[in-house]
C-alpha atoms as a PDB file:
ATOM      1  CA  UNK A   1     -47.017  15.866  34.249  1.00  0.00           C
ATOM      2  CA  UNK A   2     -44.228  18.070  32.667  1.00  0.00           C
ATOM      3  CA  UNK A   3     -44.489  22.108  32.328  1.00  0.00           C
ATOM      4  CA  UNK A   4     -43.468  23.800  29.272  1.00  0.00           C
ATOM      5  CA  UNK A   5     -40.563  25.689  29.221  1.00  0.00           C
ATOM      6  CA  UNK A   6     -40.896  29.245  28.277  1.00  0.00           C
ATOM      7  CA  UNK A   7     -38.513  30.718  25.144  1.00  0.00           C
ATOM      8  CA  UNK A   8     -37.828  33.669  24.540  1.00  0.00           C
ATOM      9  CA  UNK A   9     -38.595  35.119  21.440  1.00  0.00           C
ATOM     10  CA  UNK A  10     -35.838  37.108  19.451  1.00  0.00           C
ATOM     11  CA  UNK A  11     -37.101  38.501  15.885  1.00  0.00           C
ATOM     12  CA  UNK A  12     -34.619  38.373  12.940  1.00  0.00           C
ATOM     13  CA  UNK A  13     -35.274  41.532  10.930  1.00  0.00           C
ATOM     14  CA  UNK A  14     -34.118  42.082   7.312  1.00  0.00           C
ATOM     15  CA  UNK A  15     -30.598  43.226   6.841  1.00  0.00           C
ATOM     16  CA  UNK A  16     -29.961  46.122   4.805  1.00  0.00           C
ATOM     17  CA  UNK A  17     -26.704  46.707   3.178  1.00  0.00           C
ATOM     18  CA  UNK A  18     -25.986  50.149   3.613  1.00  0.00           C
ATOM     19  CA  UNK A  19     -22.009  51.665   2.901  1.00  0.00           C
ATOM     20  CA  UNK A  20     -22.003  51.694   7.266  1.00  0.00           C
ATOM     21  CA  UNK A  21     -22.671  48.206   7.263  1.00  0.00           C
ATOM     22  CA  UNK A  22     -20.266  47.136   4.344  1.00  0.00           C
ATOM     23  CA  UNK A  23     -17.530  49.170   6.006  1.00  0.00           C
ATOM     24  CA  UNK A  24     -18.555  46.954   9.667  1.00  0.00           C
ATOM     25  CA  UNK A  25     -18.535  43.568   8.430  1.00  0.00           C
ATOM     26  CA  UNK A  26     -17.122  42.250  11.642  1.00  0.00           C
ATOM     27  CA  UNK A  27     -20.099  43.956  13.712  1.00  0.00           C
ATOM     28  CA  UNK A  28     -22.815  42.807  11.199  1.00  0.00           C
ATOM     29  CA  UNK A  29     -20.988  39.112  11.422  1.00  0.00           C
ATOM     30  CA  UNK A  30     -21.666  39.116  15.161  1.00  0.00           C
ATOM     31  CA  UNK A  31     -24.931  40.406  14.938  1.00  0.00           C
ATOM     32  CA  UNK A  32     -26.188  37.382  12.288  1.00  0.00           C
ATOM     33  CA  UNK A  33     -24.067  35.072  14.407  1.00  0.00           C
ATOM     34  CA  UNK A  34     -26.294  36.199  17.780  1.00  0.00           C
ATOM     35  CA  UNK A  35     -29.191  36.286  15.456  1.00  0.00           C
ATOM     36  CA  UNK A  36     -28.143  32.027  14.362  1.00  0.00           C
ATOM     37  CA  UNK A  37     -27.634  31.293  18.008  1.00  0.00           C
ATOM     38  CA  UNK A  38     -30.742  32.499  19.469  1.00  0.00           C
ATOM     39  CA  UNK A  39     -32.720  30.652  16.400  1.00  0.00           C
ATOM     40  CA  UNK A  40     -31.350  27.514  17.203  1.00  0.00           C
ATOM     41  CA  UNK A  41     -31.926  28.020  21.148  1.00  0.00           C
ATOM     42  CA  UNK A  42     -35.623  29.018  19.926  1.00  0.00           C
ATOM     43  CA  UNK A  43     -35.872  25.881  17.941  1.00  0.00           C
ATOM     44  CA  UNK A  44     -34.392  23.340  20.547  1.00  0.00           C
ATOM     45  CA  UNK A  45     -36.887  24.400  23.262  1.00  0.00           C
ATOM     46  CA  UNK A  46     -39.805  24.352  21.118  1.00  0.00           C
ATOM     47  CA  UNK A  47     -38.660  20.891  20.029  1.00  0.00           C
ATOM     48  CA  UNK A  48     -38.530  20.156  23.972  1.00  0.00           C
ATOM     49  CA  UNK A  49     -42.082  21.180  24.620  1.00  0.00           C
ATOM     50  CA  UNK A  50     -42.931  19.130  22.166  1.00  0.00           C
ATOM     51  CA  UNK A  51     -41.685  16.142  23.389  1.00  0.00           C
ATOM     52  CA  UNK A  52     -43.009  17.219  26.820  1.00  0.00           C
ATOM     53  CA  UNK A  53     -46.490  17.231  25.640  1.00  0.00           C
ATOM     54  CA  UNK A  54     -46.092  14.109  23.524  1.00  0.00           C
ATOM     55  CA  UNK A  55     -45.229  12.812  27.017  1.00  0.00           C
ATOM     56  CA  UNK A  56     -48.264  14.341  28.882  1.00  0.00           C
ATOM     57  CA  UNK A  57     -50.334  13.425  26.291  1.00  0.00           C
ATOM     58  CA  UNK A  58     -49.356   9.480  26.511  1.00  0.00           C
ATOM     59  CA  UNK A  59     -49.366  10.129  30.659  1.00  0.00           C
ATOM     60  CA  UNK A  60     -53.643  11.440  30.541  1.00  0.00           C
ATOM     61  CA  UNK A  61     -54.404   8.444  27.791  1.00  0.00           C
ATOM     62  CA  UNK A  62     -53.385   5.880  30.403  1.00  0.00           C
ATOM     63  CA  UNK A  63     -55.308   7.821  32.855  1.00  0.00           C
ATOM     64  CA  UNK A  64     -57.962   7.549  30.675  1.00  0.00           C
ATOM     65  CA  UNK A  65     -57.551   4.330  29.743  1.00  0.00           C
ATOM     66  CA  UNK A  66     -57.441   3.488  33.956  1.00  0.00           C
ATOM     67  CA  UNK A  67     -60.778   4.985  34.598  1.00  0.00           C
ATOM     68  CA  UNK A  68     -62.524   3.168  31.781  1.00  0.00           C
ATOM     69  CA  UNK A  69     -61.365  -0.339  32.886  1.00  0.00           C
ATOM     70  CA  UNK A  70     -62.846   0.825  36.357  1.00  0.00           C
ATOM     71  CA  UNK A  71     -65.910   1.626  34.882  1.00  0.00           C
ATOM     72  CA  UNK A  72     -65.857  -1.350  33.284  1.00  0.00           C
ATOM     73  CA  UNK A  73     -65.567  -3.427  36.677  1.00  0.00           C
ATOM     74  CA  UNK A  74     -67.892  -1.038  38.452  1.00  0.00           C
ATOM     75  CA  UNK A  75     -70.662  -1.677  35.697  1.00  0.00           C
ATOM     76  CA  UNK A  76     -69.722  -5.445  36.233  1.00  0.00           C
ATOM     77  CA  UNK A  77     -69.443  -5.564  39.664  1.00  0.00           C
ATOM     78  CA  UNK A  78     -73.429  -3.579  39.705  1.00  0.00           C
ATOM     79  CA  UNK A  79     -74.659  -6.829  37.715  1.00  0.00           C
ATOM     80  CA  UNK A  80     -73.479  -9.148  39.782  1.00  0.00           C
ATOM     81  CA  UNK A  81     -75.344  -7.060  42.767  1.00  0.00           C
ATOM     82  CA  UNK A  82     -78.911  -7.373  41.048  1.00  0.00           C
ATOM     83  CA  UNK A  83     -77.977 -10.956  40.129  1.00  0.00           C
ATOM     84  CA  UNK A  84     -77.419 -11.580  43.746  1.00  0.00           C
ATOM     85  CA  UNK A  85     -80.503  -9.183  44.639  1.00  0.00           C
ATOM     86  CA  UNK A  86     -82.946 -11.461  42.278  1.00  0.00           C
ATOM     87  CA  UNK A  87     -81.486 -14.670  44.327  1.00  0.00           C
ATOM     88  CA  UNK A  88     -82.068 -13.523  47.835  1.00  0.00           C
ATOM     89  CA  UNK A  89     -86.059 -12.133  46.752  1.00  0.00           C
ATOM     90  CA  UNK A  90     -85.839 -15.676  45.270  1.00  0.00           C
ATOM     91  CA  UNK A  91     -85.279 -17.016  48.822  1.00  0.00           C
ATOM     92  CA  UNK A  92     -87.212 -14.796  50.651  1.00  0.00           C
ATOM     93  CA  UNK A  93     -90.503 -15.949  48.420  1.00  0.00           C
ATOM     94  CA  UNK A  94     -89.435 -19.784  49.293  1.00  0.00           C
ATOM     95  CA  UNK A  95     -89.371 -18.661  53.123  1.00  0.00           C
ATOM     96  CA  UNK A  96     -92.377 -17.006  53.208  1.00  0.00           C
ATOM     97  CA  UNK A  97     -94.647 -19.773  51.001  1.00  0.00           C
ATOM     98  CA  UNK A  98     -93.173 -22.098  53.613  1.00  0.00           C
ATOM     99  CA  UNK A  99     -94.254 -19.647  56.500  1.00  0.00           C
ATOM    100  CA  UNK A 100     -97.772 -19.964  54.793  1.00  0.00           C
ATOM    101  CA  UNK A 101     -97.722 -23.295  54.553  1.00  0.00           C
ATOM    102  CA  UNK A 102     -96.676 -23.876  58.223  1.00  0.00           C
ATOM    103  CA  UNK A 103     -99.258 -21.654  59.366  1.00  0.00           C
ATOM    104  CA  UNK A 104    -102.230 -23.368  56.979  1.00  0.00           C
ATOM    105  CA  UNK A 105    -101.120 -26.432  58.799  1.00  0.00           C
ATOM    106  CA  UNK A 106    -100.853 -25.019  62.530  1.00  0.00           C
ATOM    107  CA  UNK A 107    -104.510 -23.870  62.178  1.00  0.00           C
ATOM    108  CA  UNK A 108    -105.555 -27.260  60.618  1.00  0.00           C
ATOM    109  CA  UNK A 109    -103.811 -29.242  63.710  1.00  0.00           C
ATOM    110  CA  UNK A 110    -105.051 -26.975  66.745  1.00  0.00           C
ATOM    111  CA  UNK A 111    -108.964 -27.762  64.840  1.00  0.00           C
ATOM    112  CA  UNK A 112    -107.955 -31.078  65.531  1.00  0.00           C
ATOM    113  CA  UNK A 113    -106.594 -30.687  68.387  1.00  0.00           C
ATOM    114  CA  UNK A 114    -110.332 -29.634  69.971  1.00  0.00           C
ATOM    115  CA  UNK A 115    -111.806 -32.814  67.943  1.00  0.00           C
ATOM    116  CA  UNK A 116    -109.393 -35.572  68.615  1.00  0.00           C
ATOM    117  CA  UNK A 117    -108.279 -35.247  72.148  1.00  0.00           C
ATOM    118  CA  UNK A 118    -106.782 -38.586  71.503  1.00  0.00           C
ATOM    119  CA  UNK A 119    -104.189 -37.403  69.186  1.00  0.00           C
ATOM    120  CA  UNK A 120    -103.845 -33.871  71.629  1.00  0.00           C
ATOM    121  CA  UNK A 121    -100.027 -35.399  72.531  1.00  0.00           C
ATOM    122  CA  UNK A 122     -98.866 -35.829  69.306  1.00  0.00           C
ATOM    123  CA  UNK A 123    -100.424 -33.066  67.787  1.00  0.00           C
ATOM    124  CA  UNK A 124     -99.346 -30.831  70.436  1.00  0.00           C
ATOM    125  CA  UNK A 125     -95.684 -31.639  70.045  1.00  0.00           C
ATOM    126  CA  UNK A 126     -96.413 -30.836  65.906  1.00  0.00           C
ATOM    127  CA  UNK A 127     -97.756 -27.503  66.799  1.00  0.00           C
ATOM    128  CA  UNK A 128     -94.623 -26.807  69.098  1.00  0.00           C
ATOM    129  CA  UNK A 129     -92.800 -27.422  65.961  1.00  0.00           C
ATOM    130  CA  UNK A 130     -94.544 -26.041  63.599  1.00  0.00           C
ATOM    131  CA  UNK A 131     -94.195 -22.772  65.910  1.00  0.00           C
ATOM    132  CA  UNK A 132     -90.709 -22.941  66.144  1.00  0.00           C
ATOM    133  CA  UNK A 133     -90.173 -23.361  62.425  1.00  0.00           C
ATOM    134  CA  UNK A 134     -92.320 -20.238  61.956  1.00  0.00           C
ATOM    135  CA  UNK A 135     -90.287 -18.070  64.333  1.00  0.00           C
ATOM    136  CA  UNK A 136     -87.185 -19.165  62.454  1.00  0.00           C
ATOM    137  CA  UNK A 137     -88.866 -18.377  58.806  1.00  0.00           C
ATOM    138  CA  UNK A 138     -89.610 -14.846  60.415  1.00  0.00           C
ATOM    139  CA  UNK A 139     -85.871 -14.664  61.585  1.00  0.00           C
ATOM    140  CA  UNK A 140     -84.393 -15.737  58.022  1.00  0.00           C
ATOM    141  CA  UNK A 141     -86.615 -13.153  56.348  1.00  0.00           C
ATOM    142  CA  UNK A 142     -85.999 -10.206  58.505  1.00  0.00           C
ATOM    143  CA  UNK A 143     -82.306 -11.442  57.594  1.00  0.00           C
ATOM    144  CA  UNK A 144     -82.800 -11.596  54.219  1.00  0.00           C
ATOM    145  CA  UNK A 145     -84.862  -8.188  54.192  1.00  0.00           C
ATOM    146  CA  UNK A 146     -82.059  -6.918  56.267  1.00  0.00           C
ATOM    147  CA  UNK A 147     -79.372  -8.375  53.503  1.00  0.00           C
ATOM    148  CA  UNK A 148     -81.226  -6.937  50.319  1.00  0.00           C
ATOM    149  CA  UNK A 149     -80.790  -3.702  52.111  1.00  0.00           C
ATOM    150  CA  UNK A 150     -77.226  -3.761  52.550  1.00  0.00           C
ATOM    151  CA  UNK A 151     -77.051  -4.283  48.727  1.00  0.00           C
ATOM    152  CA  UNK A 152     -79.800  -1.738  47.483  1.00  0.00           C
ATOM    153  CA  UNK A 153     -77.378   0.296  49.728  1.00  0.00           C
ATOM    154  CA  UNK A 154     -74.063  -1.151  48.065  1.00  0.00           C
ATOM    155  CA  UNK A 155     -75.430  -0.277  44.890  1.00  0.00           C
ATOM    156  CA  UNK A 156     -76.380   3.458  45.864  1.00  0.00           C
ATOM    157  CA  UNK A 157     -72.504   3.470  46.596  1.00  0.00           C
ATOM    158  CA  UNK A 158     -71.465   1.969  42.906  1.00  0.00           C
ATOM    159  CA  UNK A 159     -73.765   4.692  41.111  1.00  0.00           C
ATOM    160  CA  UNK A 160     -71.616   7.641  43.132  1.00  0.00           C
ATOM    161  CA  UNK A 161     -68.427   5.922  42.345  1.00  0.00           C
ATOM    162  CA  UNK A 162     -69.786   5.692  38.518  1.00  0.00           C
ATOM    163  CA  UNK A 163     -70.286   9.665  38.631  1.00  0.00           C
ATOM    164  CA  UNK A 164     -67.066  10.252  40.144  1.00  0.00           C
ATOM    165  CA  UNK A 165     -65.365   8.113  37.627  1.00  0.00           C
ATOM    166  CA  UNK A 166     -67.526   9.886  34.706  1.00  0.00           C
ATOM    167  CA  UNK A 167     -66.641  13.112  36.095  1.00  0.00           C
ATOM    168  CA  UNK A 168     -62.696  12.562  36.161  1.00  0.00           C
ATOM    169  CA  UNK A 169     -62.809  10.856  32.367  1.00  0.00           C
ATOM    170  CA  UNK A 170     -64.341  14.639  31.070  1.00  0.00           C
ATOM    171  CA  UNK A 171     -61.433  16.098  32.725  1.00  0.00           C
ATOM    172  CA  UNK A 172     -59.297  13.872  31.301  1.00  0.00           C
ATOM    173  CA  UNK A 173     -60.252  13.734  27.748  1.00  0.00           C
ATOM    174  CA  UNK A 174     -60.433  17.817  28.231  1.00  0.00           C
ATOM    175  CA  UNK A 175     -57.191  17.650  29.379  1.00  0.00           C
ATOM    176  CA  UNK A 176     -55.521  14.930  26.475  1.00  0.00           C
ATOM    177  CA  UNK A 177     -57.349  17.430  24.000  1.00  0.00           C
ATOM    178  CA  UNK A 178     -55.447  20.609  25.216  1.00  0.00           C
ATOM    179  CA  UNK A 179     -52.589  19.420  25.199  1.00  0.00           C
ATOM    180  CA  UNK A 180     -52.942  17.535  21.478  1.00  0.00           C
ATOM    181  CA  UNK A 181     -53.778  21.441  20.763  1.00  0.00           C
ATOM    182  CA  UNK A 182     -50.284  22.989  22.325  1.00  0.00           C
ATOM    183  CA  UNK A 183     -48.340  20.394  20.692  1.00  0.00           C
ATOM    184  CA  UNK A 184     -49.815  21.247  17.448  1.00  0.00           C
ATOM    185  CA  UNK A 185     -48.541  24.809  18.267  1.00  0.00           C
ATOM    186  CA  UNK A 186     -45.159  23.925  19.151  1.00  0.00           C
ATOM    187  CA  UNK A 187     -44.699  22.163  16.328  1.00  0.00           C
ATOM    188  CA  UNK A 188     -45.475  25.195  13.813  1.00  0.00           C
ATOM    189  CA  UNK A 189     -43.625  27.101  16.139  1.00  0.00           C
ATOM    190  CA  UNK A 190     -40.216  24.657  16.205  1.00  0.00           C
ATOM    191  CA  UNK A 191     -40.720  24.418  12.485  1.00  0.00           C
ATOM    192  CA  UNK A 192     -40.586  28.425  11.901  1.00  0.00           C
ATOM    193  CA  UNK A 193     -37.356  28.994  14.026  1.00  0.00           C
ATOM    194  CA  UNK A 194     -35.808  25.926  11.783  1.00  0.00           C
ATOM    195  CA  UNK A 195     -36.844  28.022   9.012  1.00  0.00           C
ATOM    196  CA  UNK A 196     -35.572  31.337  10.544  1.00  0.00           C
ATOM    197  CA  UNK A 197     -32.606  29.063  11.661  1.00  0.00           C
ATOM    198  CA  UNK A 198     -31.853  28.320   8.001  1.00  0.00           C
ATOM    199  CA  UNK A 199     -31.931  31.300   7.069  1.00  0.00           C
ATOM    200  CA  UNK A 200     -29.561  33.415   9.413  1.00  0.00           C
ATOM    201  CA  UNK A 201     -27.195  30.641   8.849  1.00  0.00           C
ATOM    202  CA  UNK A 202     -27.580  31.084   5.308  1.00  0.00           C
ATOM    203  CA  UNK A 203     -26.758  34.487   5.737  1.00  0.00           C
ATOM    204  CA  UNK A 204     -24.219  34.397   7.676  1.00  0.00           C
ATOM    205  CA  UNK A 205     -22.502  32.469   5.330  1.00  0.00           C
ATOM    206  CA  UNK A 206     -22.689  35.268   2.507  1.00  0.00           C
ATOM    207  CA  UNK A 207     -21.274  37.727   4.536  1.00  0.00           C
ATOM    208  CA  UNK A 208     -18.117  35.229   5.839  1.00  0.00           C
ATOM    209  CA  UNK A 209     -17.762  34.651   1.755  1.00  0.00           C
ATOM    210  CA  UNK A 210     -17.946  38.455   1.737  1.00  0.00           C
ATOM    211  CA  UNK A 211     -15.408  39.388   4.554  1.00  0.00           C
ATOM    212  CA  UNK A 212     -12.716  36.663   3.607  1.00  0.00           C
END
Protein backbone atom coordinates (compact mmCIF):
# COMPACT_ATOMS: atom_id res chain seq x y z
CA UNK A 1 0.00 0.00 0.00
CA UNK A 2 1.13 3.52 -1.21
CA UNK A 3 1.67 6.68 1.29
CA UNK A 4 0.47 10.00 0.40
CA UNK A 5 2.72 12.48 -0.47
CA UNK A 6 2.66 15.58 1.55
CA UNK A 7 2.22 19.25 -0.44
CA UNK A 8 2.91 22.06 0.64
CA UNK A 9 0.48 24.59 0.82
CA UNK A 10 1.24 28.16 -0.66
CA UNK A 11 -1.85 30.73 -0.36
CA UNK A 12 -2.48 33.12 -3.31
CA UNK A 13 -3.62 36.39 -1.74
CA UNK A 14 -5.42 39.20 -3.63
CA UNK A 15 -3.27 41.57 -5.55
CA UNK A 16 -3.67 45.11 -5.03
CA UNK A 17 -2.67 47.59 -7.57
CA UNK A 18 -1.07 50.21 -5.80
CA UNK A 19 1.28 53.16 -7.89
CA UNK A 20 4.51 50.79 -6.15
CA UNK A 21 3.25 47.91 -7.81
CA UNK A 22 2.38 49.55 -11.27
CA UNK A 23 5.82 51.14 -11.26
CA UNK A 24 7.34 47.09 -10.45
CA UNK A 25 5.63 45.21 -13.01
CA UNK A 26 8.58 42.95 -13.51
CA UNK A 27 8.62 42.06 -9.60
CA UNK A 28 4.78 41.61 -9.43
CA UNK A 29 5.22 39.33 -12.84
CA UNK A 30 7.55 37.04 -10.89
CA UNK A 31 5.62 36.99 -7.95
CA UNK A 32 2.15 35.71 -9.97
CA UNK A 33 4.51 33.54 -11.99
CA UNK A 34 5.85 31.76 -8.44
CA UNK A 35 2.32 32.08 -7.32
CA UNK A 36 1.17 29.82 -11.06
CA UNK A 37 4.00 27.44 -10.41
CA UNK A 38 3.39 26.46 -6.96
CA UNK A 39 -0.56 26.05 -7.94
CA UNK A 40 0.15 23.71 -10.47
CA UNK A 41 2.81 21.73 -8.20
CA UNK A 42 -0.19 21.85 -5.53
CA UNK A 43 -2.56 20.47 -8.05
CA UNK A 44 -0.31 17.64 -9.58
CA UNK A 45 0.36 16.07 -6.15
CA UNK A 46 -3.08 16.18 -5.02
CA UNK A 47 -3.97 14.56 -8.34
CA UNK A 48 -1.16 11.88 -7.31
CA UNK A 49 -2.70 11.05 -3.99
CA UNK A 50 -5.53 10.54 -5.62
CA UNK A 51 -4.55 8.05 -7.81
CA UNK A 52 -2.60 6.52 -4.88
CA UNK A 53 -5.68 5.94 -2.95
CA UNK A 54 -7.72 4.88 -5.96
CA UNK A 55 -4.91 2.28 -5.96
CA UNK A 56 -5.10 1.35 -2.20
CA UNK A 57 -8.54 1.35 -2.36
CA UNK A 58 -8.69 -1.42 -5.34
CA UNK A 59 -5.49 -3.21 -3.29
CA UNK A 60 -7.98 -3.66 0.40
CA UNK A 61 -11.20 -4.69 -1.99
CA UNK A 62 -9.24 -7.71 -3.21
CA UNK A 63 -8.19 -8.26 0.26
CA UNK A 64 -11.54 -8.21 1.06
CA UNK A 65 -12.73 -9.99 -1.55
CA UNK A 66 -9.76 -12.90 -0.46
CA UNK A 67 -11.05 -13.30 3.00
CA UNK A 68 -14.66 -13.74 1.98
CA UNK A 69 -13.95 -16.60 -0.51
CA UNK A 70 -12.06 -18.14 2.59
CA UNK A 71 -14.89 -17.81 4.60
CA UNK A 72 -16.74 -19.17 2.12
CA UNK A 73 -14.55 -22.50 2.00
CA UNK A 74 -14.16 -22.49 5.76
CA UNK A 75 -18.09 -22.44 6.19
CA UNK A 76 -18.00 -25.25 3.46
CA UNK A 77 -15.32 -27.13 4.56
CA UNK A 78 -17.35 -27.05 8.52
CA UNK A 79 -20.36 -28.86 6.61
CA UNK A 80 -18.64 -31.33 5.20
CA UNK A 81 -17.13 -32.05 8.94
CA UNK A 82 -20.74 -32.60 10.52
CA UNK A 83 -21.67 -34.48 7.34
CA UNK A 84 -18.80 -36.74 8.01
CA UNK A 85 -19.53 -36.50 11.94
CA UNK A 86 -23.36 -37.80 11.30
CA UNK A 87 -21.69 -40.84 9.16
CA UNK A 88 -19.20 -42.10 11.65
CA UNK A 89 -22.20 -41.86 14.81
CA UNK A 90 -23.99 -43.66 11.92
CA UNK A 91 -21.34 -46.42 12.13
CA UNK A 92 -20.69 -46.42 15.53
CA UNK A 93 -24.70 -47.24 16.21
CA UNK A 94 -24.29 -50.25 13.49
CA UNK A 95 -21.16 -51.47 15.65
CA UNK A 96 -22.61 -51.33 18.76
CA UNK A 97 -26.33 -53.01 17.76
CA UNK A 98 -24.03 -55.69 16.37
CA UNK A 99 -22.01 -55.80 19.75
CA UNK A 100 -25.57 -56.34 21.30
CA UNK A 101 -26.50 -58.72 19.15
CA UNK A 102 -23.28 -60.80 19.53
CA UNK A 103 -23.54 -60.66 23.11
CA UNK A 104 -27.59 -61.69 23.17
CA UNK A 105 -26.28 -64.62 21.27
CA UNK A 106 -23.03 -65.51 23.42
CA UNK A 107 -25.33 -65.73 26.50
CA UNK A 108 -27.95 -67.81 24.54
CA UNK A 109 -25.04 -70.40 23.36
CA UNK A 110 -23.05 -70.78 26.79
CA UNK A 111 -27.12 -71.71 28.25
CA UNK A 112 -26.76 -74.25 25.82
CA UNK A 113 -23.70 -75.04 26.25
CA UNK A 114 -24.65 -76.43 30.09
CA UNK A 115 -27.84 -78.25 28.37
CA UNK A 116 -26.47 -79.86 25.30
CA UNK A 117 -23.08 -81.15 26.13
CA UNK A 118 -23.40 -82.80 22.82
CA UNK A 119 -23.18 -79.72 20.83
CA UNK A 120 -20.33 -78.26 23.71
CA UNK A 121 -17.61 -78.57 20.51
CA UNK A 122 -19.35 -76.71 18.17
CA UNK A 123 -20.80 -74.34 20.32
CA UNK A 124 -17.63 -73.72 21.99
CA UNK A 125 -15.79 -72.82 18.82
CA UNK A 126 -19.11 -70.20 18.17
CA UNK A 127 -18.51 -68.64 21.48
CA UNK A 128 -14.67 -68.26 20.65
CA UNK A 129 -15.97 -66.37 17.78
CA UNK A 130 -18.48 -64.64 18.88
CA UNK A 131 -15.78 -63.31 21.55
CA UNK A 132 -13.44 -62.33 19.14
CA UNK A 133 -15.94 -60.42 17.04
CA UNK A 134 -16.90 -58.55 20.23
CA UNK A 135 -13.35 -57.50 21.09
CA UNK A 136 -13.03 -56.20 17.54
CA UNK A 137 -16.59 -54.20 17.73
CA UNK A 138 -15.04 -52.67 21.03
CA UNK A 139 -11.76 -51.85 19.03
CA UNK A 140 -13.70 -50.19 15.95
CA UNK A 141 -15.73 -48.09 18.38
CA UNK A 142 -13.05 -46.83 20.60
CA UNK A 143 -11.68 -45.96 16.95
CA UNK A 144 -14.51 -44.40 15.86
CA UNK A 145 -15.03 -42.53 19.34
CA UNK A 146 -11.42 -41.72 19.00
CA UNK A 147 -12.10 -40.36 15.17
CA UNK A 148 -15.28 -38.17 16.06
CA UNK A 149 -12.91 -36.55 18.44
CA UNK A 150 -10.34 -35.58 16.12
CA UNK A 151 -13.17 -33.82 14.17
CA UNK A 152 -15.22 -32.17 17.11
CA UNK A 153 -11.55 -31.01 17.57
CA UNK A 154 -11.02 -30.02 13.75
CA UNK A 155 -14.02 -28.10 13.96
CA UNK A 156 -13.01 -26.14 17.27
CA UNK A 157 -10.01 -25.16 14.90
CA UNK A 158 -12.43 -23.91 11.81
CA UNK A 159 -14.56 -21.67 14.34
CA UNK A 160 -11.01 -19.79 15.45
CA UNK A 161 -9.98 -19.53 11.90
CA UNK A 162 -13.71 -18.09 11.18
CA UNK A 163 -13.00 -15.32 13.98
CA UNK A 164 -9.71 -14.57 12.72
CA UNK A 165 -10.99 -14.21 9.25
CA UNK A 166 -14.09 -12.02 10.66
CA UNK A 167 -11.74 -10.03 12.56
CA UNK A 168 -9.32 -9.09 9.54
CA UNK A 169 -12.59 -8.34 7.07
CA UNK A 170 -13.61 -5.30 9.91
CA UNK A 171 -10.21 -4.08 9.46
CA UNK A 172 -10.43 -4.23 6.07
CA UNK A 173 -13.68 -2.72 5.23
CA UNK A 174 -12.47 0.04 8.03
CA UNK A 175 -9.61 0.43 6.15
CA UNK A 176 -11.34 0.55 2.20
CA UNK A 177 -13.72 3.16 3.99
CA UNK A 178 -10.87 5.58 5.10
CA UNK A 179 -9.35 5.69 2.40
CA UNK A 180 -12.76 6.18 0.02
CA UNK A 181 -12.89 9.24 2.69
CA UNK A 182 -9.16 10.79 1.84
CA UNK A 183 -9.74 10.40 -1.72
CA UNK A 184 -12.86 12.31 -1.47
CA UNK A 185 -10.60 15.01 0.14
CA UNK A 186 -8.02 15.05 -2.37
CA UNK A 187 -10.22 15.42 -4.88
CA UNK A 188 -11.85 18.83 -3.50
CA UNK A 189 -8.51 19.65 -2.69
CA UNK A 190 -6.88 18.96 -6.50
CA UNK A 191 -9.99 20.64 -7.77
CA UNK A 192 -9.39 24.05 -5.66
CA UNK A 193 -5.64 24.45 -6.69
CA UNK A 194 -7.04 23.91 -10.51
CA UNK A 195 -9.24 26.65 -9.63
CA UNK A 196 -6.52 28.77 -7.88
CA UNK A 197 -4.35 27.48 -10.86
CA UNK A 198 -6.75 29.19 -13.28
CA UNK A 199 -6.77 31.93 -11.79
CA UNK A 200 -3.04 33.09 -11.20
CA UNK A 201 -2.62 32.13 -14.74
CA UNK A 202 -5.36 34.27 -15.61
CA UNK A 203 -3.72 36.91 -13.94
CA UNK A 204 -0.70 36.67 -14.97
CA UNK A 205 -1.80 37.10 -18.25
CA UNK A 206 -3.33 40.71 -17.54
CA UNK A 207 -0.36 41.96 -16.22
CA UNK A 208 2.01 40.46 -19.39
CA UNK A 209 -0.91 42.39 -21.61
CA UNK A 210 -0.13 45.22 -19.18
CA UNK A 211 3.77 45.28 -19.24
CA UNK A 212 4.13 44.68 -23.12
Amino acid sequence: MKSILLVSVISLGTLTLTAQAKTDVAASMEHLKKNEENAKSNKQQYETNVDISSKNIVEVTAAIKKLREQKAQLASNSQNLDKNRAVLEKMRQKLADYSKEESALLKKEEAQIAQLRSTLEKLEANKKLREENISAYQLKIAEVEKEKSDWDSQKQAFSEIQKELNTKEAKALTERDKWLDKRKGYRGEAAKWDKEAEVAEQTRVKYEKLKN
